[in-house]
Protein backbone atom coordinates (compact mmCIF):
# COMPACT_ATOMS: atom_id res chain seq x y z
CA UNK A 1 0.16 -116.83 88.71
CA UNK A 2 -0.05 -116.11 92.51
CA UNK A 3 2.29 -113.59 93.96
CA UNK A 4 3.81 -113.04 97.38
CA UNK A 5 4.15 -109.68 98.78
CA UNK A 6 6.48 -109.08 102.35
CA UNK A 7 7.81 -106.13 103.67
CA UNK A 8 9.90 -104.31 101.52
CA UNK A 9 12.12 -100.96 101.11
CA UNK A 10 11.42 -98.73 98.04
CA UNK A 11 14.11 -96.62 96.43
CA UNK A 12 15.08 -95.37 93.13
CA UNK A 13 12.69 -93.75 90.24
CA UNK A 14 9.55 -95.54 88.50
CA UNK A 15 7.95 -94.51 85.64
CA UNK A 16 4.29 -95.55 85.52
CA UNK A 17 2.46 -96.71 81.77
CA UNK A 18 0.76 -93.74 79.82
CA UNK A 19 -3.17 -93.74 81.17
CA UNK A 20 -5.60 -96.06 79.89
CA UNK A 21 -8.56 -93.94 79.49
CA UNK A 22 -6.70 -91.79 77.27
CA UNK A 23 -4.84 -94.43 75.26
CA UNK A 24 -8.60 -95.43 74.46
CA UNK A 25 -10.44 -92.58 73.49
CA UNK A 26 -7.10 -91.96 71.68
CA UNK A 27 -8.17 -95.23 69.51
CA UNK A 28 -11.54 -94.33 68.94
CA UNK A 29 -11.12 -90.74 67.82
CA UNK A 30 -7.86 -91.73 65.51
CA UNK A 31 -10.17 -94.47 63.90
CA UNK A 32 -13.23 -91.81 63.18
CA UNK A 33 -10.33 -89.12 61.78
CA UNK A 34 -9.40 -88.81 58.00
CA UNK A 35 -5.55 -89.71 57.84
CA UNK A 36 -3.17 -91.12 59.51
CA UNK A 37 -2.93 -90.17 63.87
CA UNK A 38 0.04 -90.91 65.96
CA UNK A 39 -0.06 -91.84 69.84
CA UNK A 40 2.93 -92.23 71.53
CA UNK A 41 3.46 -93.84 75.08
CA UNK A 42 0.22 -95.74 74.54
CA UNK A 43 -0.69 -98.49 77.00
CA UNK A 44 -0.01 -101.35 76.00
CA UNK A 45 -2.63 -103.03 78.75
CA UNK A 46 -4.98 -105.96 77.67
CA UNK A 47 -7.70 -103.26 77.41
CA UNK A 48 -6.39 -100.91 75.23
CA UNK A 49 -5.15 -104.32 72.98
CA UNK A 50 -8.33 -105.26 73.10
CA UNK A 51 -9.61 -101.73 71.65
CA UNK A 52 -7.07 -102.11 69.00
CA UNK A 53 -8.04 -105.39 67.82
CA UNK A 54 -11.72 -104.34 68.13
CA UNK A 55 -11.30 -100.48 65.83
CA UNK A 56 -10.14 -102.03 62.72
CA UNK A 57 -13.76 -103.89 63.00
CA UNK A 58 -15.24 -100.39 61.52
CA UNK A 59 -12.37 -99.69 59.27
CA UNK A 60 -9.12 -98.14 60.55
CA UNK A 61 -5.66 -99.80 60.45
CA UNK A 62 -3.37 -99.87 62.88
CA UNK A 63 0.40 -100.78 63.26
CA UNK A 64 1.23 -101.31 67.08
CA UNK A 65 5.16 -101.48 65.73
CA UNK A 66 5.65 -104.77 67.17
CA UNK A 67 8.50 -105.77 68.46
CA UNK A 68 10.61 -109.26 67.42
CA UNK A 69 9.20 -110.59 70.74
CA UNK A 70 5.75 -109.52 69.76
CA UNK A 71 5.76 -106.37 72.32
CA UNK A 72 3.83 -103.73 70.79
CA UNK A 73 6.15 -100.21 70.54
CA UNK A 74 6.04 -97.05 72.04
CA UNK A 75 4.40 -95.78 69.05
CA UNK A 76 1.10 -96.66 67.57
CA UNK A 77 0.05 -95.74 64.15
CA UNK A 78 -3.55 -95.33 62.91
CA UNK A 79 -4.58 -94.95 59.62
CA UNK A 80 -8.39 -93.56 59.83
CA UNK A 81 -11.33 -94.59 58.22
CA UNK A 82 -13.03 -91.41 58.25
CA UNK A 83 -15.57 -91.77 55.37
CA UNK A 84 -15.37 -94.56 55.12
CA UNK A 85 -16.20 -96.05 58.84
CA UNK A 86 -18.47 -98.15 58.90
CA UNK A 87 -20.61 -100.60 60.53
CA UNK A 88 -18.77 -103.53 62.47
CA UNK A 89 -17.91 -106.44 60.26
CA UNK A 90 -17.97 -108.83 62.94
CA UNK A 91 -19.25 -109.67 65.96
CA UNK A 92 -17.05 -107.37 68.31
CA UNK A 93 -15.39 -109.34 71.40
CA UNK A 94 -14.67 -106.81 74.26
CA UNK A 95 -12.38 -108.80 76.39
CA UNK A 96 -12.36 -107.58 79.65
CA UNK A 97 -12.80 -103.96 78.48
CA UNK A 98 -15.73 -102.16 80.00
CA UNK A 99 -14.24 -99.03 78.84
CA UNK A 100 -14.08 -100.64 75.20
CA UNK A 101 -18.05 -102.25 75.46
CA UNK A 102 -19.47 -98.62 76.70
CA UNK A 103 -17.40 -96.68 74.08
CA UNK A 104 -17.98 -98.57 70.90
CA UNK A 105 -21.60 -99.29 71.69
CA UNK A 106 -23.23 -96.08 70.60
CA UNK A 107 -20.49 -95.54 67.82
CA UNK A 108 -21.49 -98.78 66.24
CA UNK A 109 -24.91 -97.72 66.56
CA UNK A 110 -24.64 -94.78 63.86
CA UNK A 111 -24.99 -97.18 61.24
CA UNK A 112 -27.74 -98.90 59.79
CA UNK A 113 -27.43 -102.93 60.56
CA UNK A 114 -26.88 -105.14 63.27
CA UNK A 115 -23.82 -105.24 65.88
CA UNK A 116 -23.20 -107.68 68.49
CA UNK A 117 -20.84 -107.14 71.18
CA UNK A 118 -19.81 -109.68 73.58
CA UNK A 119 -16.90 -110.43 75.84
CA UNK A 120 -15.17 -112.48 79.08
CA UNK A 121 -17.18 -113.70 82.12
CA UNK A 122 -16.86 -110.58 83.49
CA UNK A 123 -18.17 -108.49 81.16
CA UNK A 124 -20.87 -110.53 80.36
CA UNK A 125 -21.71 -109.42 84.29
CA UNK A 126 -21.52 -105.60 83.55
CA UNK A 127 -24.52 -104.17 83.56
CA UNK A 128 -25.53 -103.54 79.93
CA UNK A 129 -29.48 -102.01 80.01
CA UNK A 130 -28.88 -98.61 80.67
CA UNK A 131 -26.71 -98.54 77.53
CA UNK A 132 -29.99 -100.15 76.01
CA UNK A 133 -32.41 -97.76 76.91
CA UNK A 134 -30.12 -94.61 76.05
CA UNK A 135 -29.93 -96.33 72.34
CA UNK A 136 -33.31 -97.25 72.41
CA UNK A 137 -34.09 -93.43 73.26
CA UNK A 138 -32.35 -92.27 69.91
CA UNK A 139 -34.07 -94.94 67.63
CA UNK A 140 -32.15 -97.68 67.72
CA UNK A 141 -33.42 -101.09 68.56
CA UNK A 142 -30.78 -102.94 71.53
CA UNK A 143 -30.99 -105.80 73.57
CA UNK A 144 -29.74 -108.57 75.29
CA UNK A 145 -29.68 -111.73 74.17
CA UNK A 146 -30.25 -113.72 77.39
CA UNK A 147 -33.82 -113.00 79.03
CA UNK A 148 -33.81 -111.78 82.62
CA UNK A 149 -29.94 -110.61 81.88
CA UNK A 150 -28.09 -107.28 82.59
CA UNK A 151 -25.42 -108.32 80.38
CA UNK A 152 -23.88 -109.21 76.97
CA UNK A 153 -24.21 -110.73 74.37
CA UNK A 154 -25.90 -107.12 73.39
CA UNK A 155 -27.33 -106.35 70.03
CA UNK A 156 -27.73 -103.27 68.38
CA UNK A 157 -30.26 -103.08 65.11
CA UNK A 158 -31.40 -100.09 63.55
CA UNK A 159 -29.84 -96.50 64.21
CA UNK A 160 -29.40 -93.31 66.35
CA UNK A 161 -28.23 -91.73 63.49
CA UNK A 162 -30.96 -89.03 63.28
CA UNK A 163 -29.22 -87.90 67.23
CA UNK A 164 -31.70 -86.10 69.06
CA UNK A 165 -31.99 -86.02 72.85
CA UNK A 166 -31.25 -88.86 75.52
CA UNK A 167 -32.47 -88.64 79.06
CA UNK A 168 -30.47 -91.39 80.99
CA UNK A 169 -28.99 -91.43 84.59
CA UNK A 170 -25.69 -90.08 85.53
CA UNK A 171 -24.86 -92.35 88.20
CA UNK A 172 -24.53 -95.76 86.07
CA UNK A 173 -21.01 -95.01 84.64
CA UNK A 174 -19.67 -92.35 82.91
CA UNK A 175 -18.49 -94.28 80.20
CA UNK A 176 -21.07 -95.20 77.80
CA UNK A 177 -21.87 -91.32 77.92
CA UNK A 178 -18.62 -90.70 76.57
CA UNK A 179 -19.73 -93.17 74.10
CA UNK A 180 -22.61 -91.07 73.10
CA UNK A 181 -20.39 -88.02 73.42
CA UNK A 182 -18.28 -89.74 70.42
CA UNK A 183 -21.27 -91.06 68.83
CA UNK A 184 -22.82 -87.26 68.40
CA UNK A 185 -19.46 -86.10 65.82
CA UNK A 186 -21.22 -89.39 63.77
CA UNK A 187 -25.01 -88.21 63.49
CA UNK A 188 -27.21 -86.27 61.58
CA UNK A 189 -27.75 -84.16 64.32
CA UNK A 190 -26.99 -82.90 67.64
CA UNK A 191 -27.02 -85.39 69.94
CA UNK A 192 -28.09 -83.72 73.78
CA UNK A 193 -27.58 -85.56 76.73
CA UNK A 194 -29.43 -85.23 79.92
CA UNK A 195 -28.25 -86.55 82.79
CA UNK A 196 -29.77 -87.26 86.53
CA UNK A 197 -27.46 -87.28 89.19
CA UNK A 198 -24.02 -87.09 87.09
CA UNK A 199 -21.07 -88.97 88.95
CA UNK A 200 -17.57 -89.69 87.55
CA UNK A 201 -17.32 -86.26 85.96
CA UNK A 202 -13.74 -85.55 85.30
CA UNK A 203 -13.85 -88.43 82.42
CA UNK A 204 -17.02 -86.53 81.16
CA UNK A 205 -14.47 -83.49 81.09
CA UNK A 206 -11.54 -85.50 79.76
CA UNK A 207 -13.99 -86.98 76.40
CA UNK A 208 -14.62 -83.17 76.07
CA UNK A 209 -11.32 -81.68 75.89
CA UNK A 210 -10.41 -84.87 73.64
CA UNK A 211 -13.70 -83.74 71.07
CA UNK A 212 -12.31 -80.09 71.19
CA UNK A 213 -8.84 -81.23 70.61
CA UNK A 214 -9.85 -82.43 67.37
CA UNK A 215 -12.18 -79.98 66.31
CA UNK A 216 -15.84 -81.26 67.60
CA UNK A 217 -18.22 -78.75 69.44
CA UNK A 218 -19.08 -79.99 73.22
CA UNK A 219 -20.69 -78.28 75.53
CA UNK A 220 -21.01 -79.36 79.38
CA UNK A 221 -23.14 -77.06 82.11
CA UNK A 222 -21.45 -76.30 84.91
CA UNK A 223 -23.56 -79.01 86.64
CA UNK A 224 -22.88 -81.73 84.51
CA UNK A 225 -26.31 -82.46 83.94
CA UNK A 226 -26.66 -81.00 80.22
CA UNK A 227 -24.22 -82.03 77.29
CA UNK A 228 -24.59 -81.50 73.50
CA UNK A 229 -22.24 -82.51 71.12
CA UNK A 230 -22.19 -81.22 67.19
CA UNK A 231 -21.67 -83.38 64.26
CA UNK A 232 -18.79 -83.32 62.18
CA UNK A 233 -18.47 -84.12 58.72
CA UNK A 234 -14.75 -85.15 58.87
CA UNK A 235 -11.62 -83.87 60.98
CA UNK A 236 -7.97 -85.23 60.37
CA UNK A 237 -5.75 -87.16 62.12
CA UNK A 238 -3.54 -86.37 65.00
CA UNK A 239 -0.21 -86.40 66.93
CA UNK A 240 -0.47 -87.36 70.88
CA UNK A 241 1.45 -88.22 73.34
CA UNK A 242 -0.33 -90.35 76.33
CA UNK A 243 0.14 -89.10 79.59
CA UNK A 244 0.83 -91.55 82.20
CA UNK A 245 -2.05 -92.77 84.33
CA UNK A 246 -2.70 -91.96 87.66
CA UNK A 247 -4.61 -94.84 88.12
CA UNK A 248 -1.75 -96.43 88.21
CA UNK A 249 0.41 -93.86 89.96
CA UNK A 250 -1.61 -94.79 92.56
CA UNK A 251 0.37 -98.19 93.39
CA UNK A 252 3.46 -97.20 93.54
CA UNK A 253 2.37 -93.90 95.59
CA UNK A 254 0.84 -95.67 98.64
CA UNK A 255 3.80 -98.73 98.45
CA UNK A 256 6.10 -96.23 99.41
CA UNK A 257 4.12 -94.07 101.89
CA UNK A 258 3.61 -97.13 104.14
CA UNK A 259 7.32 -98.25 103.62
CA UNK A 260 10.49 -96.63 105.17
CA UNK A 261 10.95 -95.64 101.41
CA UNK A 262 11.52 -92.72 98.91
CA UNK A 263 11.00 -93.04 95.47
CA UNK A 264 10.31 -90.22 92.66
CA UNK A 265 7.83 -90.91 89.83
CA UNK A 266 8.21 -89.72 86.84
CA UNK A 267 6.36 -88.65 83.90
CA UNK A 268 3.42 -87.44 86.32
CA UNK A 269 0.13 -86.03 84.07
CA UNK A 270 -0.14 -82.54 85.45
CA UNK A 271 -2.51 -81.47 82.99
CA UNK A 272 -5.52 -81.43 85.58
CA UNK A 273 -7.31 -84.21 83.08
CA UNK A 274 -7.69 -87.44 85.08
CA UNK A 275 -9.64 -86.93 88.23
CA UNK A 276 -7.71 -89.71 89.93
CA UNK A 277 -4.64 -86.92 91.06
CA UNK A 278 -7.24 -85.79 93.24
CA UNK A 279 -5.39 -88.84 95.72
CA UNK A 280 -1.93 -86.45 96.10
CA UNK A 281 -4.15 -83.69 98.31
CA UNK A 282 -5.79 -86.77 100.50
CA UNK A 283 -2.90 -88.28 101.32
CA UNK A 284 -1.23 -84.90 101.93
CA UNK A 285 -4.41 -84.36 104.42
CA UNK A 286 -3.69 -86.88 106.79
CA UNK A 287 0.43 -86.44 106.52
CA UNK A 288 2.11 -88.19 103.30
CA UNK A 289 5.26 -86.54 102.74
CA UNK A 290 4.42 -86.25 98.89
CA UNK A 291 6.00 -83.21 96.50
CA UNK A 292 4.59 -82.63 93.34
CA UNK A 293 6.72 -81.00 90.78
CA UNK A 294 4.44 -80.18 88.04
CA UNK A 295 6.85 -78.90 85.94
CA UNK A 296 9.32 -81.73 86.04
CA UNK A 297 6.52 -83.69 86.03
CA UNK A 298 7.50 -86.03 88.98
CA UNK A 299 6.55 -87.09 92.85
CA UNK A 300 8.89 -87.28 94.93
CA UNK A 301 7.20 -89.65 97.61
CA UNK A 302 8.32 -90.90 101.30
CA UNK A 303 7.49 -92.83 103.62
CA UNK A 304 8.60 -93.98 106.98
CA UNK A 305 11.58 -93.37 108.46
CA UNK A 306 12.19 -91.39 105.22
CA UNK A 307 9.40 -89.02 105.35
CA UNK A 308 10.39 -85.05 107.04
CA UNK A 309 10.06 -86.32 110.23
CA UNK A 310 11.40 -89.72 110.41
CA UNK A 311 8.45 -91.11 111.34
CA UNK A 312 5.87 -91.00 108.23
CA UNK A 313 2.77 -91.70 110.31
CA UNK A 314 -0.35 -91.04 108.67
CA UNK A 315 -3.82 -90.08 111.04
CA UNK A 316 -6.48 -88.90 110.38
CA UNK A 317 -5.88 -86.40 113.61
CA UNK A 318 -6.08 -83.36 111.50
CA UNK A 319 -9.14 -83.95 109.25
CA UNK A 320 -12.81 -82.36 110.35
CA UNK A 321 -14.26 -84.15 113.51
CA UNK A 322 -10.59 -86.46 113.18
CA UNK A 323 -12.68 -88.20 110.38
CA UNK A 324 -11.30 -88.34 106.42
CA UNK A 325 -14.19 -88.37 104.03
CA UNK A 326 -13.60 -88.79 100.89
CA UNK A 327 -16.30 -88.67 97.99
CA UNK A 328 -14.99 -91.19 95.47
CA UNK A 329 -17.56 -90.65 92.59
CA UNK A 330 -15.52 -88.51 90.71
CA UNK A 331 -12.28 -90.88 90.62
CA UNK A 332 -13.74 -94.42 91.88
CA UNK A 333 -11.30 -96.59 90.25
CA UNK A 334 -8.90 -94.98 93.47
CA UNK A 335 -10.99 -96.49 95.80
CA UNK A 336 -8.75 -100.19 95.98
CA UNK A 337 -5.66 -97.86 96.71
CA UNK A 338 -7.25 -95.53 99.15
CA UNK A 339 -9.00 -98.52 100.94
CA UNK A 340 -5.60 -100.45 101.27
CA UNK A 341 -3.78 -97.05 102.90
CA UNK A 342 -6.39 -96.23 104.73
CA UNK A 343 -5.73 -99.52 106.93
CA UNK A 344 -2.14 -98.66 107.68
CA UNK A 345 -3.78 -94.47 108.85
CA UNK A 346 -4.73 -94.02 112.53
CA UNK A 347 -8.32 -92.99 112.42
CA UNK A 348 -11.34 -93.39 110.39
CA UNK A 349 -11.84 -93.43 106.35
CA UNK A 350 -14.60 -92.64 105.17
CA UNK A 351 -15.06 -93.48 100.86
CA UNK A 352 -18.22 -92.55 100.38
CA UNK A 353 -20.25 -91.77 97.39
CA UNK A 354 -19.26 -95.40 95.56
CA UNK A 355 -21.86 -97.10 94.62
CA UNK A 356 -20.48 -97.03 91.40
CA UNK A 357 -17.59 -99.01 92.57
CA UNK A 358 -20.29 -101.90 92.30
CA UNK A 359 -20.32 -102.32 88.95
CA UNK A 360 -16.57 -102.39 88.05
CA UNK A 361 -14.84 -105.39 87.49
CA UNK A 362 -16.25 -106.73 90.23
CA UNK A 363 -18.05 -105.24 93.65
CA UNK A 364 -14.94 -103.44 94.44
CA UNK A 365 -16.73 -102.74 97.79
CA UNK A 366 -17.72 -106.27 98.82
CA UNK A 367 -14.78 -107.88 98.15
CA UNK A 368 -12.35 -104.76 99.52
CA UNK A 369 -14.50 -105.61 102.53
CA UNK A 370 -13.65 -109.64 102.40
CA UNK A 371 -10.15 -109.18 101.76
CA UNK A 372 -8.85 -106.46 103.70
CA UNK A 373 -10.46 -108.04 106.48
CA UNK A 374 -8.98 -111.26 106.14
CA UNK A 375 -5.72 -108.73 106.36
CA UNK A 376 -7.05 -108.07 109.97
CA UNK A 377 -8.44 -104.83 108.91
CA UNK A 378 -11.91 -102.88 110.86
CA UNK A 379 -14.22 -102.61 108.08
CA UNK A 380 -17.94 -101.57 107.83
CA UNK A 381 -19.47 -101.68 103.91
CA UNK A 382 -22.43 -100.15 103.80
CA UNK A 383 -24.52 -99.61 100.56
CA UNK A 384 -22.43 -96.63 98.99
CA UNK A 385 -19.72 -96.40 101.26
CA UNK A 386 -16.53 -97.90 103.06
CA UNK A 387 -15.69 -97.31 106.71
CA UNK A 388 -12.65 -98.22 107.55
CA UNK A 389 -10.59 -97.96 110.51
CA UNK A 390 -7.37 -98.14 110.60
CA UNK A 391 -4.22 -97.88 112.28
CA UNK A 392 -1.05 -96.55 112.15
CA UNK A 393 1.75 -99.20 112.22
CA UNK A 394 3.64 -96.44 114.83
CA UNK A 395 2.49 -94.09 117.68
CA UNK A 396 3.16 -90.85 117.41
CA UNK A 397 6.60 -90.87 119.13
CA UNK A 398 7.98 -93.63 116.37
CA UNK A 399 7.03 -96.56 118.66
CA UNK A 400 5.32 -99.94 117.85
CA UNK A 401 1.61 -99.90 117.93
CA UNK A 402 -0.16 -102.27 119.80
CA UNK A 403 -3.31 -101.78 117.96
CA UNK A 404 -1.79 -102.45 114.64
CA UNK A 405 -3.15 -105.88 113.91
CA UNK A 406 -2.56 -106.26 110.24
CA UNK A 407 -1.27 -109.61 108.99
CA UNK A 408 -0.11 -111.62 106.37
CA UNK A 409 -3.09 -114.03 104.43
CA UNK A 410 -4.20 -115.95 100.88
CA UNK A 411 -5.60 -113.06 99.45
CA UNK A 412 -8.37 -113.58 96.06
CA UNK A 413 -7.42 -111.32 93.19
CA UNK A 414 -10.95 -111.95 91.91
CA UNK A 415 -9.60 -111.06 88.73
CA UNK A 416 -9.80 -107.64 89.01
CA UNK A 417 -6.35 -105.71 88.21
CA UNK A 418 -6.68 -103.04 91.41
CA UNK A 419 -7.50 -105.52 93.71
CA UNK A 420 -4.63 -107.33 92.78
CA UNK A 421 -2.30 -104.36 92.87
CA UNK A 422 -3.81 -103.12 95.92
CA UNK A 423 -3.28 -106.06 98.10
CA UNK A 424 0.40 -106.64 96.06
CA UNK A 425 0.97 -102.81 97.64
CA UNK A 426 -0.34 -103.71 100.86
CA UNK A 427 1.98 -106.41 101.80
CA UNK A 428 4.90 -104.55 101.98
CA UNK A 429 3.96 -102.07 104.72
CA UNK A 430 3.08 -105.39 106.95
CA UNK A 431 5.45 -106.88 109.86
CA UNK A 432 8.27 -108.29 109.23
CA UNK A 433 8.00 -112.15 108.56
CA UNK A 434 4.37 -111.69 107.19
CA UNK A 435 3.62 -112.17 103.73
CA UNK A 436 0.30 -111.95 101.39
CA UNK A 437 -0.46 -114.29 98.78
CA UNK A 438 -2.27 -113.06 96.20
CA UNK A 439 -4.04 -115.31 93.63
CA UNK A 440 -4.73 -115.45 90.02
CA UNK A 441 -2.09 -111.93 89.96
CA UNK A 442 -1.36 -111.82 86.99
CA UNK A 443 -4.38 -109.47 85.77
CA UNK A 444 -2.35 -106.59 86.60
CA UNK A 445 -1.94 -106.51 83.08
CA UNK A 446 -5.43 -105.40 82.17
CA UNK A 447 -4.11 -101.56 83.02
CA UNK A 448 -0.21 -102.20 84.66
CA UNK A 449 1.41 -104.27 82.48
CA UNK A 450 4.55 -105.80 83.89
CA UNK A 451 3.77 -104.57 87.10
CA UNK A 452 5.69 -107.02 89.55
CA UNK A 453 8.74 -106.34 87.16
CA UNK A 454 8.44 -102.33 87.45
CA UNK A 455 7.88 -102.23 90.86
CA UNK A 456 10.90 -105.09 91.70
CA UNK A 457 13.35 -102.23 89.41
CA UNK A 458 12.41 -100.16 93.21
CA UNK A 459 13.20 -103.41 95.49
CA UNK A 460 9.27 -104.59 95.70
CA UNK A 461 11.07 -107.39 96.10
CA UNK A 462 7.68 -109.58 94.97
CA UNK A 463 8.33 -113.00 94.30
CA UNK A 464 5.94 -115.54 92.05
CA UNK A 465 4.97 -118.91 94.37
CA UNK A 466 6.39 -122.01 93.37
């Protein structure tokens, strides 16, 4: 499905999907419990699908409370394994799901056996041998299956059941340590983690407060770089409610501020848990007229000629040395939204720290790079970082800019949901009569389901290509 995205007026209240990350570890920890869990607003995103088709694997059942269409309800039910998890009873087919791969890995690996894990052509890219040695460290014996690969088909014999300690770099991804974080309420002992260079620490802090929520001793130094987690015999199941995801708050957020628009979101995660609301204070820094309510729980956002001033111009004027730097290796999966507004700012963006951002779906920087330049945009990638330098579509007294040179293009989704949303976003701040084409759109659904439809509720006005 390719999608065209024009200019476009916002207006009216969105409410964005409950967050994938926790809709996940929400799986994982429900499957582990004894009894029955409940998880309300779950996302019901290819990825967290894919986790539910993949738990049941190791012995939980679940009952998505489908609808007569097939849609799964706003309440999932999980009937634990607890005692009886187990290993997986087939080989287990991520998807598209890194979060899934990294996750389920070490918990797999508590058990004595073999597991094979596998998945799409794009996960069959993601870097898998870090995940290898970190098993391999506890006892377990893990591979690939393909020589002179970084990537599934992994197996897993043998088992870190014993726990024990597990030196491994901090920089790879925080996700397969939250996999070992999950693994250690599994195992014999202790498991203690020891990372080098930690990055993407608020998820480190989110698997944490999900372990304490159900009972499981964590401890985290201040530095990040130290992490033991105590085993647990058995713990019961649980009543949740997801919080929505600021991931993809993120869409919606920037649509508007680069719009003559005002919208309010709803149902905004206050809870200081995803790292990602770190984008409200950024965009606040160089002028987005954005009010957070955290006890209604909403942003009221707007842009353009329905921001304070009647202008909405965001610069970078007002930053250190007129320069906005942003380190992006606690919340990198922000970086396709802050790249896109960051061509419609006047000054220079800076997302730095994001080498990460290399190993997501795709190389998020390379191909931000590629496509926002076919937009028109002033782009430098260098190795961990994005330069980008932008302009504001208006000078300071509400005029046209001359140096605004965004246009319309055939944009490459390269399957990768943010860059599809990002570019979708970015087509409706752009001149009138312009238009982006995005390809292959319809991955929006690996974290956004229905997004096109959400965002037309607010006059996106997107439109599929005939």
């Amino acid at each position: 499905m390719n999608i065209i995205a024009s200019r476009s007026t916002l207006s009216g209240a969105i409410t964005v999907p409950g967050s994938k990350s926790h809709t996940i570890r929400a799986l994982l920890l429900a499957t582990i419990a004894e009894g029955d869990s409940h998880i309300k607003n779950p996302l019901p995103s290819a990825d967290c699908l894919s986790t539910a088709a993949a738990v049941p694997l190791i012995g939980s059942e679940i009952d998505l409370n489908l609808s007569t269409e097939g849609e799964p309800g706003t309440e999932w039910i999980v009937k634990g394994a607890g005692k009886n998890l187990h290993l997986p009873d087939d080989v287990v087919n991520v998807g598209d799901s890194g979060s899934l791969l990294y996750f389920l890995t070490p918990i797999a690996a508590c058990f004595e056996g073999t597991s094979v894990f596998t998945g799409d052509a794009s996960i069959r890219r993601r870097p898998v041998l870090h995940v290898v040695d970190a098993l391999t460290q506890l006892g377990a014996d893990a591979f690939v299956t393909r020589p002179n690969s970084n990537g599934c088909p992994l197996v897993i014999t043998g088992s870190i059941k014993n726990g024990g300690k597990v030196k491994t770099a901090g920089e790879i991804s925080s996700q397969y340590i939250s996999g070992l974080m999950m693994a250690g309420i599994l195992t014999e002992n202790p498991i203690e983690i020891e990372l080098t260079n930690p990055k993407e620490t608020p998820y480190l802090t989110m698997t944490q407060k999900w372990l304490e929520k159900v009972g499981i001793k964590c401890q985290i130094s201040e530095d990040f770089k130290h992490i033991k987690v105590a085993p647990c015999k058995s713990f019961k199941g649980f009543d949740v409610t997801i919080p929505s995801d600021w991931e993809g708050v993120a869409f919606p957020l920037i649509a508007a501020l680069i719009t003559d628009s005002k919208i309010t979101i709803e149902n905004v995660d206050s809870s200081g848990t995803q790292g990602d609301d770190a984008i409200v204070s950024i965009l606040q820094s160089i002028g987005a007229d954005i009010v957070w309510d955290k006890n209604a729980e909403t942003l009221v956002v707007s842009g353009g000629k329905c921001s304070k001033d009647g202008i909405g111009r965001l610069s970078t004027e007002n930053c250190p040395n007129g320069e906005l730097h942003v380190n992006i290796s606690g919340f990198p999966d922000a970086v396709c939204a802050l790249s896109a507004i960051a061509c419609f700012t006047e000054g220079t963006v800076v997302i730095e720290d994001a080498a990460v951002c290399r190993r997501k779906e795709t190389d998020r920087l390379k191909v931000l790079n590629i496509e926002l330049s076919r937009l028109g945009a002033e782009i430098e990638e260098k190795e961990d970082s994005l330069i980008i330098h932008g302009h504001s579509p208006l000078l300071k007294d509400g005029s046209p800019n001359p140096s605004f040179k965004l246009h319309g293009a055939v944009c490459e989704s390269y399957d990768d949901h943010r860059m599809a949303m990002s570019l979708a976003c970015a087509g409706l701040g752009l001149a009138e009569g312009e238009k982006i084409i995005i390809n292959d759109a319809e991955c929006c659904s690996v974290s956004f389901p229905h997004f096109y439809e959400i965002m037309n509720k607010i006059n996106a006005n997107y439109k599929t290509e005939e």
